[in-house]
N, C-alpha and C. Protein backbone atom coordinates (compact mmCIF):
# COMPACT_ATOMS: atom_id res chain seq x y z
N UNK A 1 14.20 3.62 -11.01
CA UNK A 1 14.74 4.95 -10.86
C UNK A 1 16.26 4.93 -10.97
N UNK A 2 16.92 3.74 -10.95
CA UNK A 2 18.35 4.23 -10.61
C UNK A 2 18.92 3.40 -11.98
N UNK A 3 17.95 2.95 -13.06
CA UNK A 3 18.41 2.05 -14.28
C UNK A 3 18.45 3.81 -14.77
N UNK A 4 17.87 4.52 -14.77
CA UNK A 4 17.90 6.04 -16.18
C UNK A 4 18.69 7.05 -14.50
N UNK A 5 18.52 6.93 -13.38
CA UNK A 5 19.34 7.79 -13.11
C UNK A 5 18.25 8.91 -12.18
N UNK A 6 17.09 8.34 -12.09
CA UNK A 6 16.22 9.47 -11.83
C UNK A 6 16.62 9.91 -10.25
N UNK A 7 15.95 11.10 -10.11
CA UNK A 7 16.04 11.51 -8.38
C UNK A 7 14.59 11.60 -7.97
N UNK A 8 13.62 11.56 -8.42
CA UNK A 8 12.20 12.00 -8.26
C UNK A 8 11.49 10.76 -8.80
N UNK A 9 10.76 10.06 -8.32
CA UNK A 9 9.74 9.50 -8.63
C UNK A 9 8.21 9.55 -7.98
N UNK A 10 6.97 9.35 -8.78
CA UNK A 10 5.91 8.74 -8.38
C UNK A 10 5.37 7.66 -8.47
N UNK A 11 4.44 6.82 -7.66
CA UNK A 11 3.93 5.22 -7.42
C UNK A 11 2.64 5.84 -7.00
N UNK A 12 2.26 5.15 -8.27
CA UNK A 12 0.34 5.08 -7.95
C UNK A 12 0.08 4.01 -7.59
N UNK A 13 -1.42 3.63 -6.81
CA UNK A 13 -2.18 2.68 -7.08
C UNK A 13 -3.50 3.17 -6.68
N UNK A 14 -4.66 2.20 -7.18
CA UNK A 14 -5.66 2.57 -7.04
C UNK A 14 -6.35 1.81 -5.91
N UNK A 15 -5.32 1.17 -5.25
CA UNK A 15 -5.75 0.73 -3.61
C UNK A 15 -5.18 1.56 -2.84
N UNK A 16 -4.13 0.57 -2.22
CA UNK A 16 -3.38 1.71 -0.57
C UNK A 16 -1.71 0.86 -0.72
N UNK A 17 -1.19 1.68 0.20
CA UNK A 17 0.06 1.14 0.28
C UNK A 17 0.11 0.55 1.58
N UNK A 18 0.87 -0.33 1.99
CA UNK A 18 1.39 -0.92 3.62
C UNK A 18 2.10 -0.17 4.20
N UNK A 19 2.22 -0.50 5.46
CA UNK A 19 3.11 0.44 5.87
C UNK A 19 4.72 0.57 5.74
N UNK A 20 4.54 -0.85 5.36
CA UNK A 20 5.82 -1.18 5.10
C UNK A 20 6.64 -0.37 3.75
N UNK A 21 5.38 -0.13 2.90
CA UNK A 21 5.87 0.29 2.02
C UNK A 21 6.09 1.84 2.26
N UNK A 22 5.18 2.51 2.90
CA UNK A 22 5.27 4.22 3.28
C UNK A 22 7.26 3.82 3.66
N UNK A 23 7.42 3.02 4.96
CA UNK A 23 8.10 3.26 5.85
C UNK A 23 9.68 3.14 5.05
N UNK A 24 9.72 1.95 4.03
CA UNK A 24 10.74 2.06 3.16
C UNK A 24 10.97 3.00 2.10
N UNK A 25 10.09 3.55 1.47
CA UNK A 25 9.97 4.99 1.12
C UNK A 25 10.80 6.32 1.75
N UNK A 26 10.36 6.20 2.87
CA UNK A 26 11.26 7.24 3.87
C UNK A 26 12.39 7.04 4.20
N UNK A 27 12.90 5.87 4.16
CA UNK A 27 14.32 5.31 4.30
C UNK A 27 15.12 5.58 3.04
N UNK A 28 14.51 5.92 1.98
CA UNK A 28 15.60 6.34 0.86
C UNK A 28 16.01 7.61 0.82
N UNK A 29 17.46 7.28 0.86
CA UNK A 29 18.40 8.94 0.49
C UNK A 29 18.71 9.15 -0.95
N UNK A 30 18.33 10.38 -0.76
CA UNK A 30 19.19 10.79 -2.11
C UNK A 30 17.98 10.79 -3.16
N UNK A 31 17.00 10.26 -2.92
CA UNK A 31 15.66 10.40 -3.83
C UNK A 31 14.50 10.84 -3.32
N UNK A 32 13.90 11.28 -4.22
CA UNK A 32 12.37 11.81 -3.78
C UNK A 32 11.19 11.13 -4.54
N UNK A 33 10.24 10.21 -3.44
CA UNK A 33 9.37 9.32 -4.32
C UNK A 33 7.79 9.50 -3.70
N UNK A 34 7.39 9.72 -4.38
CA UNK A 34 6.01 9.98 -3.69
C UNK A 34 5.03 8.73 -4.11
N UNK A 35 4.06 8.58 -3.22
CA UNK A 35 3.18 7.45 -3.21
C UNK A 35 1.69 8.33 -3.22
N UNK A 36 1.23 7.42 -4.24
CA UNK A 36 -0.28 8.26 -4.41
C UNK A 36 -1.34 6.94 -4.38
N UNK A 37 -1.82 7.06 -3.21
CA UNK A 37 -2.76 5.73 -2.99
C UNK A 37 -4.06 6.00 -3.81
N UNK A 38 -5.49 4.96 -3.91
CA UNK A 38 -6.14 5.33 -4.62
C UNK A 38 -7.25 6.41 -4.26
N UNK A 39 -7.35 6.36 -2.57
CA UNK A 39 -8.29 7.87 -2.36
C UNK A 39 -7.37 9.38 -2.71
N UNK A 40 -6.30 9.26 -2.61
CA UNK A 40 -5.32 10.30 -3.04
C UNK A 40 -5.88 10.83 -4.75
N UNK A 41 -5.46 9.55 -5.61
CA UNK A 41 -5.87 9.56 -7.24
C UNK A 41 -7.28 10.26 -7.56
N UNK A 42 -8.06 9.53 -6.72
CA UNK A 42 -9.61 10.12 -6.75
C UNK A 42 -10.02 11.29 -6.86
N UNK A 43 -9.02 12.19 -5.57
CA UNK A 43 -9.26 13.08 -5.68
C UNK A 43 -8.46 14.48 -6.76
N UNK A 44 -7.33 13.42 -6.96
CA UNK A 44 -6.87 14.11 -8.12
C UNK A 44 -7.66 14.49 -9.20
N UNK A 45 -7.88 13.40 -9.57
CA UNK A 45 -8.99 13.41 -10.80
C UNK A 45 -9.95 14.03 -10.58
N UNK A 46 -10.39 14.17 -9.72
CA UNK A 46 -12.03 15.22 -9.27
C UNK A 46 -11.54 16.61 -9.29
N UNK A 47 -10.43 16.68 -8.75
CA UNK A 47 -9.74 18.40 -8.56
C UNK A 47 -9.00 18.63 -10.23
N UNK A 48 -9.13 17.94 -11.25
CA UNK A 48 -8.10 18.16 -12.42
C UNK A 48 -8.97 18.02 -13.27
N UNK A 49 -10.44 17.60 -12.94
CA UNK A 49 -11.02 17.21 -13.92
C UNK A 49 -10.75 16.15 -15.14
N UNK A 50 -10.14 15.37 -15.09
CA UNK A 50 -8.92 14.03 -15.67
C UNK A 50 -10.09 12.54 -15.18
N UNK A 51 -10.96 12.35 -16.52
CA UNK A 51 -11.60 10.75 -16.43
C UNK A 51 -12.92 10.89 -15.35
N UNK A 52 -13.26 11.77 -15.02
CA UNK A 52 -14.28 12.54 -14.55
C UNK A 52 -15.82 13.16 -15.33
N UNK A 53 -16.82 13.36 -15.25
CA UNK A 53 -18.15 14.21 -15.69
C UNK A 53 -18.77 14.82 -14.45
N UNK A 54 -19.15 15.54 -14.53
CA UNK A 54 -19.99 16.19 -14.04
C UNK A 54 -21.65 15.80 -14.24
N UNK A 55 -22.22 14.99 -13.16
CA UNK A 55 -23.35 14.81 -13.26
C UNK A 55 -24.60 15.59 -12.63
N UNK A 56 -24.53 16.26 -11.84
CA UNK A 56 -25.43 17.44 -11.01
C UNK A 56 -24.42 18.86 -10.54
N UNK A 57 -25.36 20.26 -10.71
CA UNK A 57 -24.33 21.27 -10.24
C UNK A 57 -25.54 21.40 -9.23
N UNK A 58 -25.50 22.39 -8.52
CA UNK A 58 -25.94 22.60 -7.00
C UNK A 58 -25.48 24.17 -7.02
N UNK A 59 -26.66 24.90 -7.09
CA UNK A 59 -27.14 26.20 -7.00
C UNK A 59 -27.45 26.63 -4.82
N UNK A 60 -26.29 27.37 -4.51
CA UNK A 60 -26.48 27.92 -3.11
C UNK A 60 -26.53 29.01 -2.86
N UNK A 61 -27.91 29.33 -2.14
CA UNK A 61 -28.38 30.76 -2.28
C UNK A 61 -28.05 31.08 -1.02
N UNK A 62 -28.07 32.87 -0.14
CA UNK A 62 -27.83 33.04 1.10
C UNK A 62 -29.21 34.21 1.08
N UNK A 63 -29.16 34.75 1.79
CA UNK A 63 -30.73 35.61 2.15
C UNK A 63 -29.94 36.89 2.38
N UNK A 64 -30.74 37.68 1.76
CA UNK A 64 -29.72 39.14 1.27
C UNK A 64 -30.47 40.15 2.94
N UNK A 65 -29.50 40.58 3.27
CA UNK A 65 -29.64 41.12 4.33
C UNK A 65 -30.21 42.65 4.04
N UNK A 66 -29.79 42.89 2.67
CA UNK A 66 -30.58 44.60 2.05
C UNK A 66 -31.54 44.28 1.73
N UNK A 67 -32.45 43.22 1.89
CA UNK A 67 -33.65 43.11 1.38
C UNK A 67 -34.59 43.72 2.43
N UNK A 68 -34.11 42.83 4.11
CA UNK A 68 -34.79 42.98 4.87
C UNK A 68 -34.47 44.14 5.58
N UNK A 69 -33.22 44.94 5.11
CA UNK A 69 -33.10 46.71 5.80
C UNK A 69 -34.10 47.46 5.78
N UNK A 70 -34.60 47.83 6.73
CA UNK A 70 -35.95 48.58 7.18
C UNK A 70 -35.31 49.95 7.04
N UNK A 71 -34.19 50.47 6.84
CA UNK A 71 -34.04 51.58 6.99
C UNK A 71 -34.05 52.61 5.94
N UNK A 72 -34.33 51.27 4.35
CA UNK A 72 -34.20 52.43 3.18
C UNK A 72 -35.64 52.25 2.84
N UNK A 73 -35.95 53.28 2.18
CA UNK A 73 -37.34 53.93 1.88
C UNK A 73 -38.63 53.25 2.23
């Protein structure tokens, strides 16, 4: 980040970070770096649809309450 000058970065992985690493993270001024561990990614990809399929959809029904109104005809 500081060879091009950046102020913003992100760090993936598709494990986890230490704490050590969260904790030095937070110790930097002047930049903004975000850490995206791999249950973080996962769910990226599930919410972005990104390297993902769709293998079952799931139809949820509720029970219509005007069905069982006794009061129309």
């Amino acid at each position: 980040m500081d060879y091009i000058r950046a102020k913003k970065g992100v760090i993936m992985t598709t494990s986890g970070f230490t704490k050590d690493a969260a904790d030095f993270v937070d110790r930097i001024e002047g930049k903004k770096v975000v850490l995206i561990d791999g249950d973080q990614l996962a769910d990226l990809m599930i919410e972005h649809g990104l390297g993902v399929v769709t293998t079952k959809t799931y139809e949820l029904k509720e029970v219509s309450n005007d069905f069982f109104d006794e009061s129309e005809g």
